[in-house]
C-alpha atoms as a PDB file:
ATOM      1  CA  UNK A   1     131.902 161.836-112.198  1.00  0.00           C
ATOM      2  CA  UNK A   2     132.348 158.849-110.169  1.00  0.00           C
ATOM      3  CA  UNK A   3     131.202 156.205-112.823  1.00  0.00           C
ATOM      4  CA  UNK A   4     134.504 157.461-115.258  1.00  0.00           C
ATOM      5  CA  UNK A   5     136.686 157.140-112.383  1.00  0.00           C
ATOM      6  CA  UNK A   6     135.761 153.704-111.449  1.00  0.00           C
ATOM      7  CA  UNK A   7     135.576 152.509-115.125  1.00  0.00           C
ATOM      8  CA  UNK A   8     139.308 154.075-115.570  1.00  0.00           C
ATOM      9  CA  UNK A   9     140.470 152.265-112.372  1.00  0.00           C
ATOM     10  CA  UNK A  10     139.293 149.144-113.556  1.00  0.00           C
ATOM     11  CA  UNK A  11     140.741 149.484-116.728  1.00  0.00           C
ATOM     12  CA  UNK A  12     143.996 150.072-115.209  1.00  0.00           C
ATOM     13  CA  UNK A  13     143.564 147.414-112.798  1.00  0.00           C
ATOM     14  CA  UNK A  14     142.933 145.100-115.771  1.00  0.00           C
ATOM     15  CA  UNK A  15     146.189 146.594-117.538  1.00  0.00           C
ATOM     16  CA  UNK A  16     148.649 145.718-114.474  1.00  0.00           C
ATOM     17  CA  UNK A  17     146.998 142.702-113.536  1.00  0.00           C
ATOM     18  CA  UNK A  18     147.361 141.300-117.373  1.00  0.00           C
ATOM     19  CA  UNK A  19     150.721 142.742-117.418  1.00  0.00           C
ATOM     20  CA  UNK A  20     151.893 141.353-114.321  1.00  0.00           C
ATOM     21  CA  UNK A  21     150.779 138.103-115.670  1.00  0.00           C
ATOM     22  CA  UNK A  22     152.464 138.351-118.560  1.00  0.00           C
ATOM     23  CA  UNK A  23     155.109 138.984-117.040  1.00  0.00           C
ATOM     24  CA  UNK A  24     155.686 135.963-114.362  1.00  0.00           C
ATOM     25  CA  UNK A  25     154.678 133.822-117.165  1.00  0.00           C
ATOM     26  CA  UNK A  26     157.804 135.140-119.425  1.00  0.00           C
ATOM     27  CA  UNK A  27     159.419 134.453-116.151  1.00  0.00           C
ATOM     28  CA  UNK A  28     158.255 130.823-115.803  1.00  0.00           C
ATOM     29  CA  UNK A  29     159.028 130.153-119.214  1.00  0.00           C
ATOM     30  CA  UNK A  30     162.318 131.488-119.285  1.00  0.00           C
ATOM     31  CA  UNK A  31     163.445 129.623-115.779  1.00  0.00           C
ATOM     32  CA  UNK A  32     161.866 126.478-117.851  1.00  0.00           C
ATOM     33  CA  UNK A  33     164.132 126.923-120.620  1.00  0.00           C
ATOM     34  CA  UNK A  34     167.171 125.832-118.149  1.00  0.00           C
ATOM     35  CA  UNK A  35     165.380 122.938-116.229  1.00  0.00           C
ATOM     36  CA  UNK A  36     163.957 121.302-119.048  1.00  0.00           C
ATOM     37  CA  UNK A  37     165.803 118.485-120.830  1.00  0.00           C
ATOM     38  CA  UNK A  38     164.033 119.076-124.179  1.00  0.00           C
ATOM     39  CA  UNK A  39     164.395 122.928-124.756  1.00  0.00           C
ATOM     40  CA  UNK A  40     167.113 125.128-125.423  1.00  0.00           C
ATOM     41  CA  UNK A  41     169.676 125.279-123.047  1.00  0.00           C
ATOM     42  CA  UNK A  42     170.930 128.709-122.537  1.00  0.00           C
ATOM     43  CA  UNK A  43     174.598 129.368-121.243  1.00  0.00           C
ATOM     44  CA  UNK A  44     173.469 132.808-120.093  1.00  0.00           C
ATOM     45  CA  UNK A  45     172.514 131.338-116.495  1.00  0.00           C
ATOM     46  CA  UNK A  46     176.061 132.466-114.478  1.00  0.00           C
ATOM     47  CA  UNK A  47     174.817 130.322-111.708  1.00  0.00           C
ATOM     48  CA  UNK A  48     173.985 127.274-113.561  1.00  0.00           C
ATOM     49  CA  UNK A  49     177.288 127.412-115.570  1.00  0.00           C
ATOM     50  CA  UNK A  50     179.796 127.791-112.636  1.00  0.00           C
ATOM     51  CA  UNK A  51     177.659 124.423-111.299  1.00  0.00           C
ATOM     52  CA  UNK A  52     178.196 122.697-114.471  1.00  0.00           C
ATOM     53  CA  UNK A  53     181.960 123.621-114.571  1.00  0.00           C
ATOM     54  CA  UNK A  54     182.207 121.859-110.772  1.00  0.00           C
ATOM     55  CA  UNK A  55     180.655 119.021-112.395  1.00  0.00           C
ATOM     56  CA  UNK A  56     182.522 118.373-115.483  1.00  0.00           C
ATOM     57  CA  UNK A  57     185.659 118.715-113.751  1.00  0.00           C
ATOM     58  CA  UNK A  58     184.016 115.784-111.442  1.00  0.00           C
ATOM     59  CA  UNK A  59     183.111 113.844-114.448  1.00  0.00           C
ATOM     60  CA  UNK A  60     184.016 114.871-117.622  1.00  0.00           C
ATOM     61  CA  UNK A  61     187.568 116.430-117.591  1.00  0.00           C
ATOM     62  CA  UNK A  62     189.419 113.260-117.203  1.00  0.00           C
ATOM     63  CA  UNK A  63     188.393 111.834-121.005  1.00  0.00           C
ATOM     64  CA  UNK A  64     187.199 115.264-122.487  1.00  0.00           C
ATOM     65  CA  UNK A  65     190.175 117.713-121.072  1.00  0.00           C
ATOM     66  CA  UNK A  66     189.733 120.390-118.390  1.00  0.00           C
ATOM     67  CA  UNK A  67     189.725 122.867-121.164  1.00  0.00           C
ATOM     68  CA  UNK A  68     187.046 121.356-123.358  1.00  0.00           C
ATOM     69  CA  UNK A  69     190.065 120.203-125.611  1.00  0.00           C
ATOM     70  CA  UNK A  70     188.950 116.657-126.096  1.00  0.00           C
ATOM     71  CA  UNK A  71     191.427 113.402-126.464  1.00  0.00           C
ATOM     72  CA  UNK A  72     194.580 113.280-128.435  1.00  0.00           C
ATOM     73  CA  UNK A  73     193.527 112.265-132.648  1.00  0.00           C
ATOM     74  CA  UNK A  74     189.945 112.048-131.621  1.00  0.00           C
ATOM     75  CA  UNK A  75     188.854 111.658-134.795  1.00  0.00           C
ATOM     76  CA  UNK A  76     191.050 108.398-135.708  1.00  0.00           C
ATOM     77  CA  UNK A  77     190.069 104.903-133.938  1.00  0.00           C
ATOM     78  CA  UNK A  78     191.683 103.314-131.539  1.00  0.00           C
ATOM     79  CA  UNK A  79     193.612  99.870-131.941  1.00  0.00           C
ATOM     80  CA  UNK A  80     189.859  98.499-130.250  1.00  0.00           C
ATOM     81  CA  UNK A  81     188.183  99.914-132.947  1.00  0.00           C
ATOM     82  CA  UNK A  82     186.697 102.613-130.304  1.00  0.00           C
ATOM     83  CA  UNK A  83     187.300 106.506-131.018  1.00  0.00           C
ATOM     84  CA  UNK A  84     188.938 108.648-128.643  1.00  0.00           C
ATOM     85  CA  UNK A  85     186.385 111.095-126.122  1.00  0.00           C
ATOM     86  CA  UNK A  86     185.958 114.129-128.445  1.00  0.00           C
ATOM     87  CA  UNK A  87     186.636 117.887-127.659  1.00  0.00           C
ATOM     88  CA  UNK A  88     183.358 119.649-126.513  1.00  0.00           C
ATOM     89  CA  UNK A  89     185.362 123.193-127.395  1.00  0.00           C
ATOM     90  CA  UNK A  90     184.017 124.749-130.888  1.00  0.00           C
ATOM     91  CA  UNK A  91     186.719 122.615-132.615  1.00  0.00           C
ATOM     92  CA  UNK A  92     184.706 119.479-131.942  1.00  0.00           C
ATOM     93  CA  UNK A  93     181.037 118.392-133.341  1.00  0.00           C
ATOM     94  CA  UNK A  94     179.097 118.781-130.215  1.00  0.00           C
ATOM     95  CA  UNK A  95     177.677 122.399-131.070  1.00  0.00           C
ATOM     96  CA  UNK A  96     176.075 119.815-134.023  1.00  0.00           C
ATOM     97  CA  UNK A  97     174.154 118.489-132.174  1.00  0.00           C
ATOM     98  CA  UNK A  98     170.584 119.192-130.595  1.00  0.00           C
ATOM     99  CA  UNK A  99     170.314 119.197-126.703  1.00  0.00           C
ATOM    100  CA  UNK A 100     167.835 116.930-126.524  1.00  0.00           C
ATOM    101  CA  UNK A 101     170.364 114.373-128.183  1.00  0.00           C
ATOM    102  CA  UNK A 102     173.364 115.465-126.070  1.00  0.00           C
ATOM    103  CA  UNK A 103     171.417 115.304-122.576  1.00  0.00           C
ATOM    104  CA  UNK A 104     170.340 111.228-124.302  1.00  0.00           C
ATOM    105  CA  UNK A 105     174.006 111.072-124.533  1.00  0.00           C
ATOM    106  CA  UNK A 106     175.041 111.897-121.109  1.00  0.00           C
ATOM    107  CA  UNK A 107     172.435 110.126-119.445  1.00  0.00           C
ATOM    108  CA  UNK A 108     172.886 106.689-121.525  1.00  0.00           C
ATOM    109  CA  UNK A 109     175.976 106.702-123.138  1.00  0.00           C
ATOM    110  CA  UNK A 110     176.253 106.221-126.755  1.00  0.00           C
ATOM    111  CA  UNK A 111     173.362 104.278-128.011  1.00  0.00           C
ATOM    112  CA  UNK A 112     173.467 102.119-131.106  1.00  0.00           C
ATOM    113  CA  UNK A 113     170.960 102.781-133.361  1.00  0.00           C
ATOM    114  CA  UNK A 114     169.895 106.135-131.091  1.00  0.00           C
ATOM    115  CA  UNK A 115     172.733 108.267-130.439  1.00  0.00           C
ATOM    116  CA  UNK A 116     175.362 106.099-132.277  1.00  0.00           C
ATOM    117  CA  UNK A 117     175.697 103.803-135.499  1.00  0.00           C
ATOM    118  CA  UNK A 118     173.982 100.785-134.958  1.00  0.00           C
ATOM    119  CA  UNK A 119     177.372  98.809-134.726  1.00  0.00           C
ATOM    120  CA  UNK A 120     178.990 101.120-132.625  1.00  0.00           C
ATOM    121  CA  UNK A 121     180.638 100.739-128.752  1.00  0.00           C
ATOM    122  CA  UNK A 122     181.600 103.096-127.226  1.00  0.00           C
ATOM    123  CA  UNK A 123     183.817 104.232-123.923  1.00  0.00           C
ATOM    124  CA  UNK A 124     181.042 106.602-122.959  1.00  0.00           C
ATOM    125  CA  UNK A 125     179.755 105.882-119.582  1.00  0.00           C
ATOM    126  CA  UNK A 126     175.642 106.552-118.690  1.00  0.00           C
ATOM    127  CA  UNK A 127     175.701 108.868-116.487  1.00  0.00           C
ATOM    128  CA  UNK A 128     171.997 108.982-115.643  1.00  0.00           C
ATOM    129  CA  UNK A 129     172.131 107.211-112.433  1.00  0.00           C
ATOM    130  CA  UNK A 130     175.100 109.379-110.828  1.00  0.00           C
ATOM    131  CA  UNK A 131     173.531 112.770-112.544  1.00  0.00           C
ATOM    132  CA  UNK A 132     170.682 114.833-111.939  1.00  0.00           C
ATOM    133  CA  UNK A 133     169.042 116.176-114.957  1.00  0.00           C
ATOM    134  CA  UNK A 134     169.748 119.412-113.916  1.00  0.00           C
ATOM    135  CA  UNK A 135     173.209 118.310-112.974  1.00  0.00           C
ATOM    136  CA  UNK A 136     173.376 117.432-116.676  1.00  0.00           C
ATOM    137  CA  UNK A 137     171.343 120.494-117.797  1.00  0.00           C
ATOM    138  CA  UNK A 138     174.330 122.505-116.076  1.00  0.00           C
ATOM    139  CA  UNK A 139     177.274 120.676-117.573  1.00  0.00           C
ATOM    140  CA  UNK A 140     176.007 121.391-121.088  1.00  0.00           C
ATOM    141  CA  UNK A 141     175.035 124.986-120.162  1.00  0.00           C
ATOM    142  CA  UNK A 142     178.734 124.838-118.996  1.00  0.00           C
ATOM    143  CA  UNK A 143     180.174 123.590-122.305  1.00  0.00           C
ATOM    144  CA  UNK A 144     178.441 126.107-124.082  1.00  0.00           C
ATOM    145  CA  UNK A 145     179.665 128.884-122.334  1.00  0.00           C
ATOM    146  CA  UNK A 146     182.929 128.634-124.316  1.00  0.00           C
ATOM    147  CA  UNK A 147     181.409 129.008-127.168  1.00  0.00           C
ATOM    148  CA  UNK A 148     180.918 131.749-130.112  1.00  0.00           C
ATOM    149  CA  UNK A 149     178.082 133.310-130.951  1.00  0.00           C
ATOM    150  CA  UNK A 150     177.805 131.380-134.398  1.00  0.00           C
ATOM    151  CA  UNK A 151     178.055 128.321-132.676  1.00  0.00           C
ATOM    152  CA  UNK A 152     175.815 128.594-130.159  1.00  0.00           C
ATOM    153  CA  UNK A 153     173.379 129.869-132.386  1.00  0.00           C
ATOM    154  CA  UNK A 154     173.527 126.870-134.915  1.00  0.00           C
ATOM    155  CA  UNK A 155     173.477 124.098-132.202  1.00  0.00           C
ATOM    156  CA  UNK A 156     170.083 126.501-131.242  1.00  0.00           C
ATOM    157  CA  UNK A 157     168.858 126.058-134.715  1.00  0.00           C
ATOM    158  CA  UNK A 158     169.384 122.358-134.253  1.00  0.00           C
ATOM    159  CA  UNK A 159     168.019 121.939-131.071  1.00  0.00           C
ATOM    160  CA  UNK A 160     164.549 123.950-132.152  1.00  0.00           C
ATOM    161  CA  UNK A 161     164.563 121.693-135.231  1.00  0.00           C
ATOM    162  CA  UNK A 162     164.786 118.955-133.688  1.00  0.00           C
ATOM    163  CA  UNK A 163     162.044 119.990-131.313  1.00  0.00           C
ATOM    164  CA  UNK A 164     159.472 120.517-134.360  1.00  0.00           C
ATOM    165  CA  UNK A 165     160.175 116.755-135.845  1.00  0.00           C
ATOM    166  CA  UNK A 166     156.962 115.020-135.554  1.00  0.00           C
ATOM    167  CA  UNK A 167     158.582 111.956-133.967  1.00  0.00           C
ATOM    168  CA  UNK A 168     160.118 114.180-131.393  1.00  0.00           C
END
């Protein structure tokens, strides 16, 4: 009688231990989604997006609005040729975009050729040597928040595209 018992508490030792597993690697991979700069990020982290809100309002608020509203005619150049900053609300095109392209924004500004028409300047400051990439990470998570369902889950269709391009 012995040999079923031990063969049933090994089995359920096996069970928990692969279950526990499991689980803290769901949990690993889930906390990665958040602290990496080339997955999805998620506005569901509370924590992350009240740190991002503290942020843009240190950095971003002043050309993109305190309510995500963007610049005045945003979509019509400027007498320098230059367009004003754009609304990062739903109204604007940033949900377009993947995150992997909008954290390549923040940190270096609109590139020509990378993030921007190859002719194009821009008034977008880099802000990759004044912000962490979790800073960053947080801003967008931040951004997001305010939007609706339908947008955040084309910009996620975007950003997991963008993820499968073999260049990427």
């Amino acid at each position: 009688m012995s040999m079923p018992f031990k063969r049933k508490h090994w089995i359920i030792t096996g069970i928990v231990g692969t279950a526990l597993t499991s689980l803290a690697l769901l949990v690993f991979v889930d906390s990665k989604k958040n602290d990496t700069v080339s997955g999805f990020i998620s506005p569901a982290n509370q924590e992350l997006v009240s740190r991002g809100k503290v942020i843009y309002a240190n950095h971003c608020a002043a050309c993109h609005g305190a309510n995500l509203e963007g610049q005045a005619n945003w979509r019509d150049r400027l007498p320098n040729g230059r367009l004003p900053a754009p609304p990062h609300d739903v109204s604007g095109h940033t949900w377009h975009h993947s995150d992997a392209v909008l954290v390549d924004i923040v940190k270096n500004g609109l590139v020509p050729g990378r993030t921007a028409p190859d002719d194009y300047v821009s008034d977008m400051p880099a802000y990759g040597q004044v912000l962490t990439d979790t800073d960053i990470i947080a801003v967008l998570a931040y951004i997001k928040s305010g939007w609706p369902a339908e947008a955040l889950a084309a910009q996620r269709a975007v950003t997991l595209e963008y993820q499968q391009r073999p260049s990427h």
